[in-house]
N, C-alpha and C. Protein backbone atom coordinates (compact mmCIF):
# COMPACT_ATOMS: atom_id res chain seq x y z
N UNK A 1 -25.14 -59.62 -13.44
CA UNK A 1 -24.07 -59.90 -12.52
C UNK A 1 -24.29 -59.18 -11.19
N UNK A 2 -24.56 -57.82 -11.07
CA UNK A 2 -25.14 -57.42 -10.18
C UNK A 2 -25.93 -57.82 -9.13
N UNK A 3 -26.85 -57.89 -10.01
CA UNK A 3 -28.17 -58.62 -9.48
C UNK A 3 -28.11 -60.09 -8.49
N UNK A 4 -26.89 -61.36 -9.39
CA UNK A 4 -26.62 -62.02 -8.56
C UNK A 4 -25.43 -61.65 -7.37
N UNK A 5 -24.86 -60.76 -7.54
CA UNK A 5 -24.13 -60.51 -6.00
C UNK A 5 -25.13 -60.08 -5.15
N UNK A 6 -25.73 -58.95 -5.38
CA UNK A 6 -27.33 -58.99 -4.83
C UNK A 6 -27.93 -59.93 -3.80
N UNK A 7 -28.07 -61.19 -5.03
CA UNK A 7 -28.66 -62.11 -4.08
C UNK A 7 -27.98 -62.75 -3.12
N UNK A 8 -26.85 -62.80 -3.88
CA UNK A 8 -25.55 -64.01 -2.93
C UNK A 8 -25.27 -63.28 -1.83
N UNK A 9 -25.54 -61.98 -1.64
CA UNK A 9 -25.14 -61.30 -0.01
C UNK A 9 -26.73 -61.28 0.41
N UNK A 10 -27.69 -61.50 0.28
CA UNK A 10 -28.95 -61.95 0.92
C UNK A 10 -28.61 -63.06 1.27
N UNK A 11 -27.88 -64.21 0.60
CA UNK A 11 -27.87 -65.40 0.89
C UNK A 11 -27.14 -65.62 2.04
N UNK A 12 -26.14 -64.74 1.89
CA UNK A 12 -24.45 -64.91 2.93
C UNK A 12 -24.99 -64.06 4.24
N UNK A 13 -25.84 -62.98 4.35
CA UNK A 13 -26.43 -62.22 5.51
C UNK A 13 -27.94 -64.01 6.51
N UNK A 14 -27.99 -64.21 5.32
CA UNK A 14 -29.13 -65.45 5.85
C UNK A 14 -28.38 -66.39 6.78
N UNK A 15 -26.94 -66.79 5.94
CA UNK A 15 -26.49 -68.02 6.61
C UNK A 15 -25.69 -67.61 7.45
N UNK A 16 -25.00 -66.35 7.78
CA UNK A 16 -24.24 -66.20 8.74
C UNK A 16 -24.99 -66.17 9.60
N UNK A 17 -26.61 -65.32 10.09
CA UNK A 17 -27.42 -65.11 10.83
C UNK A 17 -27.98 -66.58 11.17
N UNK A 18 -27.86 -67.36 10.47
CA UNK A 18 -28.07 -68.25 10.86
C UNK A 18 -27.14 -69.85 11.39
N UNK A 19 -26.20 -69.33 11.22
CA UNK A 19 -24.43 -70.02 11.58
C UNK A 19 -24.44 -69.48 13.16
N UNK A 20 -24.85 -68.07 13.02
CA UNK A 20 -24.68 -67.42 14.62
C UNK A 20 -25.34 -68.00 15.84
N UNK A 21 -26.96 -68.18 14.98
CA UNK A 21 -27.82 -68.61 16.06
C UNK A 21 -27.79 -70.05 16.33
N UNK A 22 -27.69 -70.56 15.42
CA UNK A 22 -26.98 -72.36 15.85
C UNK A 22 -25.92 -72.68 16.82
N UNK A 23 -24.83 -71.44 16.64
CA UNK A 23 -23.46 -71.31 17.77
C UNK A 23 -24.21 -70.82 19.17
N UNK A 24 -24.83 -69.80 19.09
CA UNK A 24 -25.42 -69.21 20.32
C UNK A 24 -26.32 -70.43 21.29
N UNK A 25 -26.92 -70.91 20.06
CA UNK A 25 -27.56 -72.08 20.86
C UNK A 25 -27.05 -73.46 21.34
N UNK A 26 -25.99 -74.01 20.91
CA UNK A 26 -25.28 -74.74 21.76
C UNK A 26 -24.42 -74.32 22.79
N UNK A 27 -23.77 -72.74 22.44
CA UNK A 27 -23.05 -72.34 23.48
C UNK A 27 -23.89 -72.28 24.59
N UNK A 28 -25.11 -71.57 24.66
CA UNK A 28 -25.89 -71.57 25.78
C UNK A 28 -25.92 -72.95 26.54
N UNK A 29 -26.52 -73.96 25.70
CA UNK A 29 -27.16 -75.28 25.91
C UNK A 29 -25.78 -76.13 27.09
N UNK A 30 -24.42 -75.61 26.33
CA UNK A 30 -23.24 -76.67 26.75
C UNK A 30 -22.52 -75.61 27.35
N UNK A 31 -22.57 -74.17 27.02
CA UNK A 31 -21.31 -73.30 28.14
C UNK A 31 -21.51 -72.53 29.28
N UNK A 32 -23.34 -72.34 28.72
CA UNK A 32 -24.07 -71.88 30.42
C UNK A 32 -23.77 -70.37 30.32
N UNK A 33 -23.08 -70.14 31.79
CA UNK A 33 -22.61 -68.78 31.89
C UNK A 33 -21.53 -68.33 31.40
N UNK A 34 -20.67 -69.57 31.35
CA UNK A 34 -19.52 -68.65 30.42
C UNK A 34 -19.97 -68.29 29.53
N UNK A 35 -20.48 -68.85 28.49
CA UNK A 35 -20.71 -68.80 27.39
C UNK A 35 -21.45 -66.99 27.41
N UNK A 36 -22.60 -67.03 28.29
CA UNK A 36 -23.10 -65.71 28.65
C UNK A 36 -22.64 -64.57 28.55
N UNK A 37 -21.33 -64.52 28.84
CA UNK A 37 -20.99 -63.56 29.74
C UNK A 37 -20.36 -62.83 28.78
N UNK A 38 -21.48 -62.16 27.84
CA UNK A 38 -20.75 -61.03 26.62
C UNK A 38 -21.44 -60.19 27.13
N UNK A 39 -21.10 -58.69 27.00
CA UNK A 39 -21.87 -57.63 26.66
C UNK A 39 -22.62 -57.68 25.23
N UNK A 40 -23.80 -56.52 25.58
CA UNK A 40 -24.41 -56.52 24.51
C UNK A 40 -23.91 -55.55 23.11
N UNK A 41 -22.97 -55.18 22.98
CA UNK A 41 -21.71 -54.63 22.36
C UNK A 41 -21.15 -55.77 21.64
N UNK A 42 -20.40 -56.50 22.61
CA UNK A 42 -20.05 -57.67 21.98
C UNK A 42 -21.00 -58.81 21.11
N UNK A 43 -21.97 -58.69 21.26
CA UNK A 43 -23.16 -59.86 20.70
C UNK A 43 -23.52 -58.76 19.66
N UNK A 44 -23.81 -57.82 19.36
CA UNK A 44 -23.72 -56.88 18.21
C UNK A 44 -22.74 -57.33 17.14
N UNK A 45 -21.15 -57.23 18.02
CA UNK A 45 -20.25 -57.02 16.79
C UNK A 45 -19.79 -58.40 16.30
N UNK A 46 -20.16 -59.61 17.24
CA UNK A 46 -20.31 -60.90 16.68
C UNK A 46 -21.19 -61.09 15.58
N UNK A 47 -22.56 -60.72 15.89
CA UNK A 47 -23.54 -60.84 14.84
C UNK A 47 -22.90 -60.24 13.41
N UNK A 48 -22.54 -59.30 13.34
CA UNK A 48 -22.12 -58.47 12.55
C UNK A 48 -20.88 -59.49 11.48
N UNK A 49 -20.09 -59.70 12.57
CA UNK A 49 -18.85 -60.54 12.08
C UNK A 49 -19.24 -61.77 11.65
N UNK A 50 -20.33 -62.26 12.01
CA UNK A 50 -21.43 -63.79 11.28
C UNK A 50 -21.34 -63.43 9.95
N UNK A 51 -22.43 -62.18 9.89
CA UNK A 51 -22.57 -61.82 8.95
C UNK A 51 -21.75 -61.81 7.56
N UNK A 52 -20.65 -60.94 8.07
CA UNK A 52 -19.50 -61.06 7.31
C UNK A 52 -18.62 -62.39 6.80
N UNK A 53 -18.96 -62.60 7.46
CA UNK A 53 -18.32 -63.90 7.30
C UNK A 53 -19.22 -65.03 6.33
N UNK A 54 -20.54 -64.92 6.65
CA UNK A 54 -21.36 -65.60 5.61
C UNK A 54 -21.25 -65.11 4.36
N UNK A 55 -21.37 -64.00 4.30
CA UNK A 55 -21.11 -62.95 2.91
C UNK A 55 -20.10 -63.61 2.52
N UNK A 56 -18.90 -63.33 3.00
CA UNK A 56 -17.46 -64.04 2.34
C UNK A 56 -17.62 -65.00 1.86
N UNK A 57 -18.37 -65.87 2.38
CA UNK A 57 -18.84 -67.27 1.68
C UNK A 57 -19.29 -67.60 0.83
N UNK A 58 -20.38 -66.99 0.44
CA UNK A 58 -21.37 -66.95 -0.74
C UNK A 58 -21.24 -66.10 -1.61
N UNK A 59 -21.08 -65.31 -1.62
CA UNK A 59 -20.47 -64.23 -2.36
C UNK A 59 -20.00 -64.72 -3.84
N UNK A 60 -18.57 -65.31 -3.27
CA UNK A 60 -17.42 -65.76 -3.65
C UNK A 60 -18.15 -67.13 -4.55
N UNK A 61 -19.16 -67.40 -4.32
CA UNK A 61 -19.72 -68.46 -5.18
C UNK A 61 -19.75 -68.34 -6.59
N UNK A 62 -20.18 -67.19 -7.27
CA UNK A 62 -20.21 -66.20 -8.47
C UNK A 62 -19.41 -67.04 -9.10
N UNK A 63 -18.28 -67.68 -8.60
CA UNK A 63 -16.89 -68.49 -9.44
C UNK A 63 -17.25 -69.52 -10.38
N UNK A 64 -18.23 -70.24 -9.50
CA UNK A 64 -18.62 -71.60 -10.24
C UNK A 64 -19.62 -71.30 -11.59
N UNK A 65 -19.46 -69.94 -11.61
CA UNK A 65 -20.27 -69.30 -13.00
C UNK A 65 -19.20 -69.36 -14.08
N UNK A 66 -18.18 -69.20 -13.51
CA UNK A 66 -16.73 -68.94 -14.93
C UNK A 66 -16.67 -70.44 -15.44
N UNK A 67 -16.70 -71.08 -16.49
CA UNK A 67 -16.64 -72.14 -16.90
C UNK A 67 -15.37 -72.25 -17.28
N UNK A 68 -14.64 -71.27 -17.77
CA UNK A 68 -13.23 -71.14 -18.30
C UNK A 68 -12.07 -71.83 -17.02
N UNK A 69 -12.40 -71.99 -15.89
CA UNK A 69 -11.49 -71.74 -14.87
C UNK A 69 -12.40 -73.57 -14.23
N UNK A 70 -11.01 -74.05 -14.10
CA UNK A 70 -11.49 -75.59 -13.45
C UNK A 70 -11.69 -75.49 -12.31
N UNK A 71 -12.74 -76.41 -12.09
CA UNK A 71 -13.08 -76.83 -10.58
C UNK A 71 -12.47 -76.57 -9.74
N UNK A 72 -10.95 -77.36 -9.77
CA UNK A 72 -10.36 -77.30 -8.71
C UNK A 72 -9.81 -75.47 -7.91
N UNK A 73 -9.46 -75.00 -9.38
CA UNK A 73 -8.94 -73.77 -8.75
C UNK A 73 -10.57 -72.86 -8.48
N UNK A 74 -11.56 -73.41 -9.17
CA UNK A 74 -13.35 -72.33 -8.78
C UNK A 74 -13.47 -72.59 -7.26
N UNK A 75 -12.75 -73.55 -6.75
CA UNK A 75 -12.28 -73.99 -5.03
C UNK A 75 -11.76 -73.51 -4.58
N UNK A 76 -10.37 -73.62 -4.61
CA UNK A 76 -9.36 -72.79 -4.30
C UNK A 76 -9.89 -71.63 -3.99
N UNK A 77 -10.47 -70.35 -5.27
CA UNK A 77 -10.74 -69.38 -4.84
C UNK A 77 -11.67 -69.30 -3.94
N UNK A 78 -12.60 -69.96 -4.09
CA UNK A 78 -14.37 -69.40 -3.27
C UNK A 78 -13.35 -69.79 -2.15
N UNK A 79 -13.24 -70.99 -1.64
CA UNK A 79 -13.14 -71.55 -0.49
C UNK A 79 -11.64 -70.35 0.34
N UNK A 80 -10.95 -69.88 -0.51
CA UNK A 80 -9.50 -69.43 0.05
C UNK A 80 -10.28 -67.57 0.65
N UNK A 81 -11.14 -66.99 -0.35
CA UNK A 81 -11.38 -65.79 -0.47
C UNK A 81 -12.26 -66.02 1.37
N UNK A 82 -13.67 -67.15 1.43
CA UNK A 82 -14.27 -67.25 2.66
C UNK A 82 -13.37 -67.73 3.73
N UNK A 83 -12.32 -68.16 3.58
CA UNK A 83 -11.58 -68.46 4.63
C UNK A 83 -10.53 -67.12 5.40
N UNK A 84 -10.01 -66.67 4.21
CA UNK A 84 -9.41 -65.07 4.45
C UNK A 84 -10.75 -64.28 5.32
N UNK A 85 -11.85 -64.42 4.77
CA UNK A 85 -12.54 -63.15 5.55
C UNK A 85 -12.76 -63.52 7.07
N UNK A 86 -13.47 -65.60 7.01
CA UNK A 86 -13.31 -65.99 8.18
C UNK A 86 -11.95 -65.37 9.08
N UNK A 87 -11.38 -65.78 8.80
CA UNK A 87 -9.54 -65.61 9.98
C UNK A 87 -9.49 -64.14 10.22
N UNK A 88 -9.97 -63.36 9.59
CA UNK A 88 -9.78 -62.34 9.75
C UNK A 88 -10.91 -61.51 10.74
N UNK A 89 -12.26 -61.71 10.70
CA UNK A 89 -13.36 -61.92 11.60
C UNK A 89 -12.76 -62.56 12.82
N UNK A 90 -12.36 -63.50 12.71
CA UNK A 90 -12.13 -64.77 14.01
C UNK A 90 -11.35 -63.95 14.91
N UNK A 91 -9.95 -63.37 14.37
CA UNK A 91 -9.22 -63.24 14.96
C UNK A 91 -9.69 -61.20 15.94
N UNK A 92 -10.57 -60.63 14.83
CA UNK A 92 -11.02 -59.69 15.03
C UNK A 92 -12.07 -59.43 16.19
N UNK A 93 -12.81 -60.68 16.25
CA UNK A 93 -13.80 -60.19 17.66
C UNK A 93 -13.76 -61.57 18.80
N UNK A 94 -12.21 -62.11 18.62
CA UNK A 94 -11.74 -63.03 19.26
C UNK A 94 -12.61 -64.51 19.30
N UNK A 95 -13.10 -64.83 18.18
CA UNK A 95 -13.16 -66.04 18.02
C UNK A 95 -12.15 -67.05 18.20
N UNK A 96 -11.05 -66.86 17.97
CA UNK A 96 -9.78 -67.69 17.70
C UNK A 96 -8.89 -67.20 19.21
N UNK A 97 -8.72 -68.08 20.42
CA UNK A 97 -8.70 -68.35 21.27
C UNK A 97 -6.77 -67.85 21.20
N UNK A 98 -6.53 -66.88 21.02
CA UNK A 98 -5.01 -66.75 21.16
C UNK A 98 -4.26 -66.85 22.47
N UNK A 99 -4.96 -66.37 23.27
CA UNK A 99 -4.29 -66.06 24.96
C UNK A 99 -4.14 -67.62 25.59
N UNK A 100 -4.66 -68.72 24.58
CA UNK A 100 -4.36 -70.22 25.30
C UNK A 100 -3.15 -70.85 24.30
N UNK A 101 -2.75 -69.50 23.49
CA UNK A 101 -1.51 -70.50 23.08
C UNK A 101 -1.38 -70.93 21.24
N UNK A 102 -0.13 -71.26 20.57
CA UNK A 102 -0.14 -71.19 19.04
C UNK A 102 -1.18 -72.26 18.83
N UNK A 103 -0.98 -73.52 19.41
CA UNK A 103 -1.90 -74.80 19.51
C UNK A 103 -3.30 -74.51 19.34
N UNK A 104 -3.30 -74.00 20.54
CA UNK A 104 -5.37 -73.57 20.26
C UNK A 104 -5.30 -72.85 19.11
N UNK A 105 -4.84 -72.04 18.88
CA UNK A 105 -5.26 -71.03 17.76
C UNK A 105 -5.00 -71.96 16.53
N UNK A 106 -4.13 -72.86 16.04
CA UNK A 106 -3.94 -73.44 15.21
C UNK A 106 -5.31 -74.58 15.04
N UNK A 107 -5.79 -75.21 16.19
CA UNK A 107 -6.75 -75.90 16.49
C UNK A 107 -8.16 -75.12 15.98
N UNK A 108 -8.39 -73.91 16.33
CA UNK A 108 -9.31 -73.42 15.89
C UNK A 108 -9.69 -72.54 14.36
N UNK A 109 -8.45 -72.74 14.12
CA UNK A 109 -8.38 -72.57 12.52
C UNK A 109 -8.84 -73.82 11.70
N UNK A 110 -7.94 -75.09 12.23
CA UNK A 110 -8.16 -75.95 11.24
C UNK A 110 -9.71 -76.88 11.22
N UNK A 111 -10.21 -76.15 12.43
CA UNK A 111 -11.65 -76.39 13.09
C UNK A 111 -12.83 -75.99 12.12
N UNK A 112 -12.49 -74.54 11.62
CA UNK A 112 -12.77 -73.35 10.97
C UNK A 112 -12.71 -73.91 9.43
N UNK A 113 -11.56 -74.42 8.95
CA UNK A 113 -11.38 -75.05 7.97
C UNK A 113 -12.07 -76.20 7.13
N UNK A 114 -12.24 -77.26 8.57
CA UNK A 114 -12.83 -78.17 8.59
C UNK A 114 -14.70 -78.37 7.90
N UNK A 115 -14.81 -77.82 9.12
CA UNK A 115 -16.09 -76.86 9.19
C UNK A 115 -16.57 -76.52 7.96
N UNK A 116 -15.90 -75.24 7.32
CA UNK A 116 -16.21 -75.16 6.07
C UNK A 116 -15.66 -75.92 4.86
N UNK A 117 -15.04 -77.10 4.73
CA UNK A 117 -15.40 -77.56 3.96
C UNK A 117 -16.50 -78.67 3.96
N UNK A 118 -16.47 -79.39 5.38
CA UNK A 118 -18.17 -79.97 5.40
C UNK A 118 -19.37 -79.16 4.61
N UNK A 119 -19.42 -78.00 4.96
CA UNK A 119 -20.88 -77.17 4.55
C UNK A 119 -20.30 -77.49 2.88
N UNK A 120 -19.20 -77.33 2.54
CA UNK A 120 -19.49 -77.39 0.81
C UNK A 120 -19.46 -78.68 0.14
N UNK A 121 -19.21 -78.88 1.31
CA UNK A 121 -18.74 -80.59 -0.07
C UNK A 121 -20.81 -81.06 0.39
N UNK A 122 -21.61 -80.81 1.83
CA UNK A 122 -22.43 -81.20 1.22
C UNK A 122 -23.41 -79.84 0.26
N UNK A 123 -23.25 -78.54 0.19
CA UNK A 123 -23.52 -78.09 -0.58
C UNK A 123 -23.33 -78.64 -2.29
N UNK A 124 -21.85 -78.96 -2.56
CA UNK A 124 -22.05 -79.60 -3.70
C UNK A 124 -22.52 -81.11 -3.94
N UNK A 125 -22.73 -81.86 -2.93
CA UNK A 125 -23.47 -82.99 -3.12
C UNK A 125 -24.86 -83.07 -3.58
N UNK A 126 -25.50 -81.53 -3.12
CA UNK A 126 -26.95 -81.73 -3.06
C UNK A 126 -27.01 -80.94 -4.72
N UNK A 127 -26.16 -80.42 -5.03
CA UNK A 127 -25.89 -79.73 -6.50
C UNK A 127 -25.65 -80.58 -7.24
N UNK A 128 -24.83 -81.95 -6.90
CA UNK A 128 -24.62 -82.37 -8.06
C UNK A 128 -25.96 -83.77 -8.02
N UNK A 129 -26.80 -83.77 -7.27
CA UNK A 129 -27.64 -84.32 -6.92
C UNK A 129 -29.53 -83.59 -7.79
N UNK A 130 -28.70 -82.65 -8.11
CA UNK A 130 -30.17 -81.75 -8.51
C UNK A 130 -29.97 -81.47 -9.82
N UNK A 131 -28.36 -82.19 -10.26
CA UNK A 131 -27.75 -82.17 -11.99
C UNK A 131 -28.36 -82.95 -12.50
N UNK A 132 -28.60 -84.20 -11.67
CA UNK A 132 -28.62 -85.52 -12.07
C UNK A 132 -29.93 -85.73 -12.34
N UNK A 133 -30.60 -85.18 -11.76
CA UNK A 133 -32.37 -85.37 -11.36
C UNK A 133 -32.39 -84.55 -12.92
N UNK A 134 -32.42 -83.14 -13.49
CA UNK A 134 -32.10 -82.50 -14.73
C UNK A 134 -31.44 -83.49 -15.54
N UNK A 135 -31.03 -83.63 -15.67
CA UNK A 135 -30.29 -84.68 -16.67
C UNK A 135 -31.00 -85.70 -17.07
N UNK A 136 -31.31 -86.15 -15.83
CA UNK A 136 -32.36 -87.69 -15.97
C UNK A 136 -33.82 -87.45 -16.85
N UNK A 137 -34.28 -85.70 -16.41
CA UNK A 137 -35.46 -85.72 -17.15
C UNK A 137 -35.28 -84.98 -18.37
N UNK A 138 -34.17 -84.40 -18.68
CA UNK A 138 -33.90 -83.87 -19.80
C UNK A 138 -33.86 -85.56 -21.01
N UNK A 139 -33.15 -86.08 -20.26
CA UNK A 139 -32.69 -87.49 -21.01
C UNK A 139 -34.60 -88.34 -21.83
N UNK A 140 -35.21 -88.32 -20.72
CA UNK A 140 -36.59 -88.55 -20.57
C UNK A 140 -37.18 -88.22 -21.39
N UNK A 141 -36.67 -86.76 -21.63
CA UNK A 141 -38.25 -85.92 -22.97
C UNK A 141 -37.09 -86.12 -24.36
N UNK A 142 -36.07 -87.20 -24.38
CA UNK A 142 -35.54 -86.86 -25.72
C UNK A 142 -36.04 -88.06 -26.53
């Protein structure tokens, strides 16, 4: 058990670092100088907060190990636990746009929301896609 939290925060340090640099690179590409105009303090404690935030994500995967506990709620949690750490990051190194108002901030939550459930639903597509392929050749050698 260890061992896989272990990995799942290698995994969650990978994809936040890599969630970051995908954002950095369109912000550049489409915001220019605004986008620029962090200190290098601030691009530290963003990275950092990626980080965290990927962790929260994967982490929390460990769930879909409990067989006792249905789908829907092995969701609920992963997805509720990475969303708590998200909002809480967001709102912490001002991801979540408050000074424009409840709207934006509500906008950039459900953005946030959105967002992550795209990454899982195709995360579990390609899972239940790699069941099937197992199955098919398990079926094969019987």
């Amino acid at each position: 058990m260890i061992k896989n939290i272990i990995i799942k925060t290698g995994y969650g340090l990978a994809w936040g670092s890599t969630v970051y640099t995908l954002i950095s690179l369109f912000g550049c590409i489409f915001g220019g100088e605004t986008f620029l105009s962090t200190t290098p303090n601030q691009v530290i404690i963003q990275i950092i907060a990626s980080i965290i935030v990927g962790i929260g994500f994967v982490v929390p995967t460990i769930i879909y190990d409990c067989d006792n506990l249905s789908r829907p709620l092995q969701i609920i949690i992963h997805m509720g636990i990475g969303m708590i750490v998200y909002i809480i990051c967001a709102f912490s190194v001002g991801w979540i746009p408050t000074a424009l108002g409840i709207w934006a901030t509500i906008f950039t939550i459900l953005c946030g929301v959105i967002v992550s459930f795209v990454i899982w639903f195709c995360f579990y597509q390609f899972f239940k896609h790699q069941a099937k392929k197992i199955n098919a050749k398990l079926k094969d050698k019987q």
